[in-house]
Structure formats: C-alpha cells, structure tokens
C-alpha atoms as a PDB file:
ATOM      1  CA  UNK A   1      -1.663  -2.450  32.936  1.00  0.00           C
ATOM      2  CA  UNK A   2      -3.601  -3.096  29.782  1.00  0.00           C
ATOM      3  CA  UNK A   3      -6.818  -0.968  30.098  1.00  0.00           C
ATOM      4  CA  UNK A   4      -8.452  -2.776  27.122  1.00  0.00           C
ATOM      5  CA  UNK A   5      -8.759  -6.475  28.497  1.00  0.00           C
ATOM      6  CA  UNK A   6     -11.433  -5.723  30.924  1.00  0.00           C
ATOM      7  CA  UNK A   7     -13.491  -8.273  32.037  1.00  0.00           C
ATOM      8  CA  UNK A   8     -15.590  -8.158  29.675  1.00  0.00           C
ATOM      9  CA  UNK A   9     -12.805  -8.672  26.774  1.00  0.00           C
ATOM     10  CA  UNK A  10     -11.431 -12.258  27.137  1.00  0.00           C
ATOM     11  CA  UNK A  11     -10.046 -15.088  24.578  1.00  0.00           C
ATOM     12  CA  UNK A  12     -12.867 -16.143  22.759  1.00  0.00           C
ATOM     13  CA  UNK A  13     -11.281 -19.304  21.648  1.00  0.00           C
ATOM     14  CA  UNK A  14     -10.676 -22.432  24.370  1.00  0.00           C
ATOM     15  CA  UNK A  15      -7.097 -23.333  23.162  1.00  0.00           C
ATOM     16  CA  UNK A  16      -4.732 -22.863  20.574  1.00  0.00           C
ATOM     17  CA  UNK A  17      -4.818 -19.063  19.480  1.00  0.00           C
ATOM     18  CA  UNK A  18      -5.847 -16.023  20.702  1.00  0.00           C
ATOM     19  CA  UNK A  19      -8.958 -13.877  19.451  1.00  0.00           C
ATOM     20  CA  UNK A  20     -10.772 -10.127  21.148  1.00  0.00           C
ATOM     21  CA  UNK A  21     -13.522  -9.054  20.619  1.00  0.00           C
ATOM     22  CA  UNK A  22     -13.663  -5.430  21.291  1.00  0.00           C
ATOM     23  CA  UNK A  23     -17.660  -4.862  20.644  1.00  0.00           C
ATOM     24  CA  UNK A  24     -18.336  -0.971  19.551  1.00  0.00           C
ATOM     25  CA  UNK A  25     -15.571   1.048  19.401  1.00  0.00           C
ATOM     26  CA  UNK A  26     -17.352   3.781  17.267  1.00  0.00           C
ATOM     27  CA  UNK A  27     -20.399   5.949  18.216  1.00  0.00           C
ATOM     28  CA  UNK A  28     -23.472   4.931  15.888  1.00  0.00           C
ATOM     29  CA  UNK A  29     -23.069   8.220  13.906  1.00  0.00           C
ATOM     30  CA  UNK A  30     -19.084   7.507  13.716  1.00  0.00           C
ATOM     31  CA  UNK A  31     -19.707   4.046  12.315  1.00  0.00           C
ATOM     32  CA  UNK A  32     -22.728   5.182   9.985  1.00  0.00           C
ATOM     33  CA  UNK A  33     -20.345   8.011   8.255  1.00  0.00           C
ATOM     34  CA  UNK A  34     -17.525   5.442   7.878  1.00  0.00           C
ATOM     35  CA  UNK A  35     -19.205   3.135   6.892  1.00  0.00           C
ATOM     36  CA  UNK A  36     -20.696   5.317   3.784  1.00  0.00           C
ATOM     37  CA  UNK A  37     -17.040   6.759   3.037  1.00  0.00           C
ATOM     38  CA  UNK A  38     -15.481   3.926   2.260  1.00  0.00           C
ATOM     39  CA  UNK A  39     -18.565   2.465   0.377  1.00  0.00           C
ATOM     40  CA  UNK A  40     -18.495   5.566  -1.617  1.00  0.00           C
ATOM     41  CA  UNK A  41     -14.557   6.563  -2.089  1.00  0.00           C
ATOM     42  CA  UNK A  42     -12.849   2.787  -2.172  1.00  0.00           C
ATOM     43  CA  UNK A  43     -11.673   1.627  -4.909  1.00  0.00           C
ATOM     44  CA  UNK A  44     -13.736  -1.178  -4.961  1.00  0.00           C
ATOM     45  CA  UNK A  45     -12.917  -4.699  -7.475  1.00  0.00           C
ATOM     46  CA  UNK A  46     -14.590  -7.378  -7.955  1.00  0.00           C
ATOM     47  CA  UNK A  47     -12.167  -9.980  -6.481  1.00  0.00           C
ATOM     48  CA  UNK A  48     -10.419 -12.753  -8.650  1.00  0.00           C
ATOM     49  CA  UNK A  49      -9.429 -16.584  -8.807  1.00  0.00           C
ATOM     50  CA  UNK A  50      -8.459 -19.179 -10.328  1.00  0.00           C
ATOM     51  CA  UNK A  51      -9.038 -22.655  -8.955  1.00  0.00           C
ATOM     52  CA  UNK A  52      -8.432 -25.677 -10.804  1.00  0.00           C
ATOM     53  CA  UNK A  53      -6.868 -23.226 -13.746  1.00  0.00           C
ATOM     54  CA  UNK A  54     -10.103 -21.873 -14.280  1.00  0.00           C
ATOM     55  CA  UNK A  55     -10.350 -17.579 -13.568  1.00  0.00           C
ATOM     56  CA  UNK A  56     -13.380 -16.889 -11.620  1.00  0.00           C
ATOM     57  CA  UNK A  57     -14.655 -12.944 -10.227  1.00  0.00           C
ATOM     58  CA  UNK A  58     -16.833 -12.936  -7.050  1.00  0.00           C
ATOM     59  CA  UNK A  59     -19.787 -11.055  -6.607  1.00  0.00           C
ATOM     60  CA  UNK A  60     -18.165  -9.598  -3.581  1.00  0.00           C
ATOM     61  CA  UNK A  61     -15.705  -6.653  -4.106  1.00  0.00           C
ATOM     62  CA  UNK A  62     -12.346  -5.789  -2.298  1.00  0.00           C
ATOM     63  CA  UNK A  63      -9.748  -3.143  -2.038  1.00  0.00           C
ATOM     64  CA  UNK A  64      -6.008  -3.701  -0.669  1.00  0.00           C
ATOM     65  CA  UNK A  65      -4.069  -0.328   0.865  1.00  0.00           C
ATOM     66  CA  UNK A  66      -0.824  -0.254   2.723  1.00  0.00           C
ATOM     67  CA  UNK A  67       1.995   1.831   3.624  1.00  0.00           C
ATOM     68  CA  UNK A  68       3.950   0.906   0.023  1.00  0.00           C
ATOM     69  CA  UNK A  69       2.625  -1.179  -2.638  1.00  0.00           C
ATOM     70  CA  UNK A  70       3.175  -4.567  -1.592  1.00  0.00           C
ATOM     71  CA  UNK A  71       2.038  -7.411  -3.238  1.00  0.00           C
ATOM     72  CA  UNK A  72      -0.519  -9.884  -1.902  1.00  0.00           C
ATOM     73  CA  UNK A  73      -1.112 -12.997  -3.485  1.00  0.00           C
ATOM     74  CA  UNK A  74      -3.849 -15.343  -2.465  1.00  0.00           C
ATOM     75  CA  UNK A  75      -6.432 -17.457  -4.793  1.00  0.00           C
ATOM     76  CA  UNK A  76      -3.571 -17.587  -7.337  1.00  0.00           C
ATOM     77  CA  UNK A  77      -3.920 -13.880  -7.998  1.00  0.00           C
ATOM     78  CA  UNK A  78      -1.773 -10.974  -7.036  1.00  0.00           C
ATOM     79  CA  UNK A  79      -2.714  -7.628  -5.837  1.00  0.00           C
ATOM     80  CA  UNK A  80      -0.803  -4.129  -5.398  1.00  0.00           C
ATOM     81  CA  UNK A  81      -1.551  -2.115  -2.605  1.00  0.00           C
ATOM     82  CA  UNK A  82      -3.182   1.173  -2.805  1.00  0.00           C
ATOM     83  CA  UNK A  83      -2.041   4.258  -0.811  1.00  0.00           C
ATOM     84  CA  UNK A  84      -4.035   5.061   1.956  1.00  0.00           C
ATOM     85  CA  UNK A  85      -7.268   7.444   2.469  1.00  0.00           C
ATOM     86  CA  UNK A  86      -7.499  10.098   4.795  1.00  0.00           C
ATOM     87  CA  UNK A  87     -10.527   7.596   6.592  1.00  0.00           C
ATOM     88  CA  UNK A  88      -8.140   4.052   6.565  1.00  0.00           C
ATOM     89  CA  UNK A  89      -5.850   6.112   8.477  1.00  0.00           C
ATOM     90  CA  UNK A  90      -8.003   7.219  10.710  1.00  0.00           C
ATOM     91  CA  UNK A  91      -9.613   4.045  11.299  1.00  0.00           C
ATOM     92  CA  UNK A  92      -5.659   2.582  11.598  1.00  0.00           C
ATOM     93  CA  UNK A  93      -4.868   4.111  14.479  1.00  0.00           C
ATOM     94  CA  UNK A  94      -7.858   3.594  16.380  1.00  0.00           C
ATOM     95  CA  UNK A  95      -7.404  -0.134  15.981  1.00  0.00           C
ATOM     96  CA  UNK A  96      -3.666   0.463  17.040  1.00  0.00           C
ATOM     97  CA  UNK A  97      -4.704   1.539  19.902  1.00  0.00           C
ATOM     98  CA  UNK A  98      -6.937  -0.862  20.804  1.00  0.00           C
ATOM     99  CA  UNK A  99      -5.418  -3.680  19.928  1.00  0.00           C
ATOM    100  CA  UNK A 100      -1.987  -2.488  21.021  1.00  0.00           C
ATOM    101  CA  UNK A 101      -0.533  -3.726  17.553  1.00  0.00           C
ATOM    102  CA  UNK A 102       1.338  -2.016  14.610  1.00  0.00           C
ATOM    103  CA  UNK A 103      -0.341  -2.653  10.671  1.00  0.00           C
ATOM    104  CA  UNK A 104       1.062  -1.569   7.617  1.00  0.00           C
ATOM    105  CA  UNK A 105      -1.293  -2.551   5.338  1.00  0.00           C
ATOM    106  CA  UNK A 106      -4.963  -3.155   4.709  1.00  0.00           C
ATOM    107  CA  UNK A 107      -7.886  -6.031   3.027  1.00  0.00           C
ATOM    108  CA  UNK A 108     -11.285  -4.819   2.889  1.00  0.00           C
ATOM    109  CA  UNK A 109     -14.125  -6.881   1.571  1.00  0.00           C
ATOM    110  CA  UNK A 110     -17.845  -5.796   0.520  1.00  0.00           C
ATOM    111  CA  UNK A 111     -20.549  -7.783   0.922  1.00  0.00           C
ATOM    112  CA  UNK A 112     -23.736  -6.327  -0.855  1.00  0.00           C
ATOM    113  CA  UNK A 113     -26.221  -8.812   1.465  1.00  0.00           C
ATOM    114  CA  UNK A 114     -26.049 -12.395   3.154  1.00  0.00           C
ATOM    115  CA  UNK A 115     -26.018 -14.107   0.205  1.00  0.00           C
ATOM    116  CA  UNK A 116     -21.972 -13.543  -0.102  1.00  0.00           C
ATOM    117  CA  UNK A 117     -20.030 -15.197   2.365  1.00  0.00           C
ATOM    118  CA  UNK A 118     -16.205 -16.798   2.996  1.00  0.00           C
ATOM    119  CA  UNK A 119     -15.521 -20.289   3.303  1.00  0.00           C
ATOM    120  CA  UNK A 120     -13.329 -21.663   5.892  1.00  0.00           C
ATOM    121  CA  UNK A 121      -9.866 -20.470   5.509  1.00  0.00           C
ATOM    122  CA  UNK A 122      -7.212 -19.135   7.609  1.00  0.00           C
ATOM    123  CA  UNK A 123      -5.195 -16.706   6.553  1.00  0.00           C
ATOM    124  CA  UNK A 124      -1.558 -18.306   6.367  1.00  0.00           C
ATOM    125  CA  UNK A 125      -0.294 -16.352   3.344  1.00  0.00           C
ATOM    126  CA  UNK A 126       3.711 -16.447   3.584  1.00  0.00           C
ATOM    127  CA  UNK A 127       4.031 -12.751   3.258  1.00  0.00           C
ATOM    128  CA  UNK A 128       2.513 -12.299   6.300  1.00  0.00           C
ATOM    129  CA  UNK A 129       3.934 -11.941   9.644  1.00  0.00           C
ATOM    130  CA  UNK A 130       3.820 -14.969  11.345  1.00  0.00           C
ATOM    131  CA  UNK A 131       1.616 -15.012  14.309  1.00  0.00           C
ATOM    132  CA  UNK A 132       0.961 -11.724  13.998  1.00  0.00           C
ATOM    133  CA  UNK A 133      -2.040 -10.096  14.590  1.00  0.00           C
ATOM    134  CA  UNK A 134      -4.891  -9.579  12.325  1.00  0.00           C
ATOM    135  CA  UNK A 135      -7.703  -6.744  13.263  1.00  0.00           C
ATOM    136  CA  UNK A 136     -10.567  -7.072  11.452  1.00  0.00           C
ATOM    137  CA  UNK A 137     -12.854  -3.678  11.697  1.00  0.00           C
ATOM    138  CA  UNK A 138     -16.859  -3.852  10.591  1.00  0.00           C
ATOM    139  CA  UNK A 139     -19.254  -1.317   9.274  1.00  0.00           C
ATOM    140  CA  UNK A 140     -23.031  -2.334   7.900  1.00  0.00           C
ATOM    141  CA  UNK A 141     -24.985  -5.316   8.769  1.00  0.00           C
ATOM    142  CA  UNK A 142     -24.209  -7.647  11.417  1.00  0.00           C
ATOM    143  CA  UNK A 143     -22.793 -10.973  10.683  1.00  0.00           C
ATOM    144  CA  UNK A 144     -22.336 -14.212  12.262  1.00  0.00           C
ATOM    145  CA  UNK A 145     -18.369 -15.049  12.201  1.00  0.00           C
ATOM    146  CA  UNK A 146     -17.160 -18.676  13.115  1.00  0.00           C
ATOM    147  CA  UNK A 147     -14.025 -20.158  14.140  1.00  0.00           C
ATOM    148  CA  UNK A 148     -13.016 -23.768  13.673  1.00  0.00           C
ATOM    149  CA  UNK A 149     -10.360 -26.246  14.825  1.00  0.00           C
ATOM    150  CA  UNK A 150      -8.239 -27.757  12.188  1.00  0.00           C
ATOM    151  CA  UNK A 151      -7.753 -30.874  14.212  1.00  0.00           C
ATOM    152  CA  UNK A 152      -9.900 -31.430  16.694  1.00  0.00           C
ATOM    153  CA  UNK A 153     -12.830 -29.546  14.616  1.00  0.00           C
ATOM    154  CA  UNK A 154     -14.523 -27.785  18.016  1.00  0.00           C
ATOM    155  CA  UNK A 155     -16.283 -24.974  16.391  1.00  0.00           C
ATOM    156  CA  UNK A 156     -17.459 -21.633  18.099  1.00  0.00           C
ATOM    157  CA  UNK A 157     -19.067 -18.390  17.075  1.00  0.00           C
ATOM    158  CA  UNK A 158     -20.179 -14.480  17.588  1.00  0.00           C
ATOM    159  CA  UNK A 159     -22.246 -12.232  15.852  1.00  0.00           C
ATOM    160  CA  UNK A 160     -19.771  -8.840  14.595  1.00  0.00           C
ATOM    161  CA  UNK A 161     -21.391  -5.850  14.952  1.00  0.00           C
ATOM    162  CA  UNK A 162     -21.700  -2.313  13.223  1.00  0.00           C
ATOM    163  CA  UNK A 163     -18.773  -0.723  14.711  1.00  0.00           C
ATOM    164  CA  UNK A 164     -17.245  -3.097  15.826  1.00  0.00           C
ATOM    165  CA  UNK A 165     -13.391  -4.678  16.100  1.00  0.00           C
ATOM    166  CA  UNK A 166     -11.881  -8.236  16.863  1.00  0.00           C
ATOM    167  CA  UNK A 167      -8.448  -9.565  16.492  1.00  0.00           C
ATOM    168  CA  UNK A 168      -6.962 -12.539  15.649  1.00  0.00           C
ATOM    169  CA  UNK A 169      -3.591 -13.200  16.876  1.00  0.00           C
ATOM    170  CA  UNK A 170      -0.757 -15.836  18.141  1.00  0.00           C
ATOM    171  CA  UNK A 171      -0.859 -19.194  16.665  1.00  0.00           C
ATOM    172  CA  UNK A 172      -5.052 -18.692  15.541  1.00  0.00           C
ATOM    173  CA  UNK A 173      -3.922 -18.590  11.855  1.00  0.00           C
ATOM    174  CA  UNK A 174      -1.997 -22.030  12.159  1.00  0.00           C
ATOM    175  CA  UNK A 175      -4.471 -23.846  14.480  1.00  0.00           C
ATOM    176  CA  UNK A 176      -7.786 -22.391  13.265  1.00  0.00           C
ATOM    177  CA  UNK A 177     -10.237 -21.892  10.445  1.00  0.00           C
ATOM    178  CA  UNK A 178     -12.771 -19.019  10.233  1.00  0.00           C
ATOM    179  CA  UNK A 179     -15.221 -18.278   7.912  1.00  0.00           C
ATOM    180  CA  UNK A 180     -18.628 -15.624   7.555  1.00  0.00           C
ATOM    181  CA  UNK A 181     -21.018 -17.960   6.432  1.00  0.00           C
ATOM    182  CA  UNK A 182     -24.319 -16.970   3.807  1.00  0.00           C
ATOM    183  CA  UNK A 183     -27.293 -16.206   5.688  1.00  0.00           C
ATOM    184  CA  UNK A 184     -31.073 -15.032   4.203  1.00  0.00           C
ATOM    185  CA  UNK A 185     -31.311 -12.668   7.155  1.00  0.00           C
ATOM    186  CA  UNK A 186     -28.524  -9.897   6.184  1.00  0.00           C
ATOM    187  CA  UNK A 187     -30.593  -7.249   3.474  1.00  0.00           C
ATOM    188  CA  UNK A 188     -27.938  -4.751   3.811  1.00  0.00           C
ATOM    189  CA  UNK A 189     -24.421  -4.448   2.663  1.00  0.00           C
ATOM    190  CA  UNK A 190     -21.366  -5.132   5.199  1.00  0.00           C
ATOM    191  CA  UNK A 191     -17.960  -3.569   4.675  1.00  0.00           C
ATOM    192  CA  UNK A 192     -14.926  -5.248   6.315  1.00  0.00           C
ATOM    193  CA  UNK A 193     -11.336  -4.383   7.209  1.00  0.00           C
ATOM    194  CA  UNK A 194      -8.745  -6.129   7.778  1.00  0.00           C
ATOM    195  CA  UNK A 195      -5.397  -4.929   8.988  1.00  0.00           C
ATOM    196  CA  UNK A 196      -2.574  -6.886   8.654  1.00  0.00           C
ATOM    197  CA  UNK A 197       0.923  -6.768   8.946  1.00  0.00           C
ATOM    198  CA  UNK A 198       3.196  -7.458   5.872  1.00  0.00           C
ATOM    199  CA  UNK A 199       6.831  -8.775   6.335  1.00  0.00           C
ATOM    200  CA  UNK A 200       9.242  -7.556   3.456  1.00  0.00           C
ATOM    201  CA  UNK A 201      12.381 -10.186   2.958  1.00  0.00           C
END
C-alpha cells in the first residue's frame, strides 16, 4: 500500500510522464530554519556558461553535493560535487521517504527574487539515470513552475510552495519541458533542491 498517493496526490501531467506534488512536508518553523541554513552555510557560486563559445555567470547561484564527487556537466561547464551537510542529509531522507526513491547526489539553485528564472529545459543530461526520478525540494518564496509538451506543446502549471516537494519521474524528462518563469511578484529569495540520481559507467 503506498500511504503517500492519497487522493489528494495524483499525476499532475495528462500523458507522457509522471510528476507529485507532495504540498508541505515541513512545519512552517522546519522550513523557515532550513531554509536560512542552507542560505547561510552553502557554498553558494554564481553558475556558469558558455553558449555560442561565449562564458557567461548568472545572477543566480548554485551548489552541487553528492555521495562522491561526481562530475556534472551541463551549459558546457563541469562541476564537482561537494560532500554533504549535516542539513542535505537530513532533508535527503525525508524526500526518500516520501517519494519512495534512492538519490545520491544533489543541485540546488538560489534565486535572490522573481526577476531570475529557468527557461524551458528538461533535464536529459547523460549522466543521469534514465527515467529516474528527480525530487525537487523548496524553501523561500513561492513560485509558479510549468511543464510543457515537446510535441504536442499542451502546457500546465502549479504554484511550489515554502516547504514543499514534487517529483519528476518516468519518461517526464524525455517527453517534457519545465521551466520557473520571471515574475515581478516574488520580493524574496527562493532556494531549490534538487535530488537526483547519478549513474557511474
């Protein structure tokens, strides 16, 4: 029996891939003293690119942890995982549990305020397992989040809360873009997680 698909926890997309969302899984005070750990104690970056051969750093910052120090290359860059904090582990398990997944490694993003944002990607990288799932955990302001069809370009959306966890799984990485679009009405700074699941060859 899986206690965590309740009614109230169904596929949010109509076809093609399989996403939760999980609302709160943290008290307000839980959330609020997570969410000012890792703003204060991760070893935040500026994150990098290069597109069309030119190198280009983003106002938003990121951070990449896991269980060794794999590599993860995406943008053309390549970063080396950190070990984890005492917090990311914490915050590991609980989304283990939920999401009744294994994750041995870790991308978090900060956002200072609405004005920073992701384009429509998917996240397709070869180092990662295929069709596996991705949990994405987040702390600070809420955020609109968006999924879109590669082919037949049906669109649909949700607003991720402070304390909150969703997962992306099955074929949603193949068949779907997402993105967290700009937005005037975010002041505050949101902190994202995402665990993931490297594959080692």
């Amino acid at each position: 029996m899986d206690l965590f698909h309740n009614d109230s926890i169904y596929n949010l997309l109509p076809y093609d891939g399989t996403v939760y969302y999980y609302g709160k899984v943290l008290s307000l005070a839980e959330a609020n003293q997570y969410f000012n750990e890792l703003f204060n104690n991760i070893s935040w970056r500026q994150d990098e690119a290069v597109i069309f051969g030119k190198h280009i750093l983003t106002s938003r910052k990121v951070a990449w942890y896991g269980n060794e120090e794999y590599d993860y290359t995406y943008s053309n860059t390549t970063k080396k995982a950190l070990p984890w904090t005492k917090e990311l582990l914490e915050l590991k398990k609980l989304t283990e549990e939920k999401t009744e997944a294994t994750y041995n490694s870790c991308l978090l993003n900060l956002y200072h305020d609405g004005n920073e944002g992701m384009a429509w990607h998917s996240d397709g990288e070869k180092m990662l397992q295929k069709n596996g799932a991705i949990a994405s955990f987040t702390f600070g302001a809420e955020r609109k989040f968006s999924f879109k069809h590669k082919q037949t370009k049906e669109s649909t959306s949700l607003i991720l809360e402070h304390g909150s966890l969703l997962v992306m799984k099955d074929e949603t990485q193949t068949n779907w873009l997402h993105r967290l679009p700009p937005t005037t009405l975010a002041k505050r700074p949101r902190i994202n997680l995402t665990f993931r699941t490297i594959e080692i060859i």
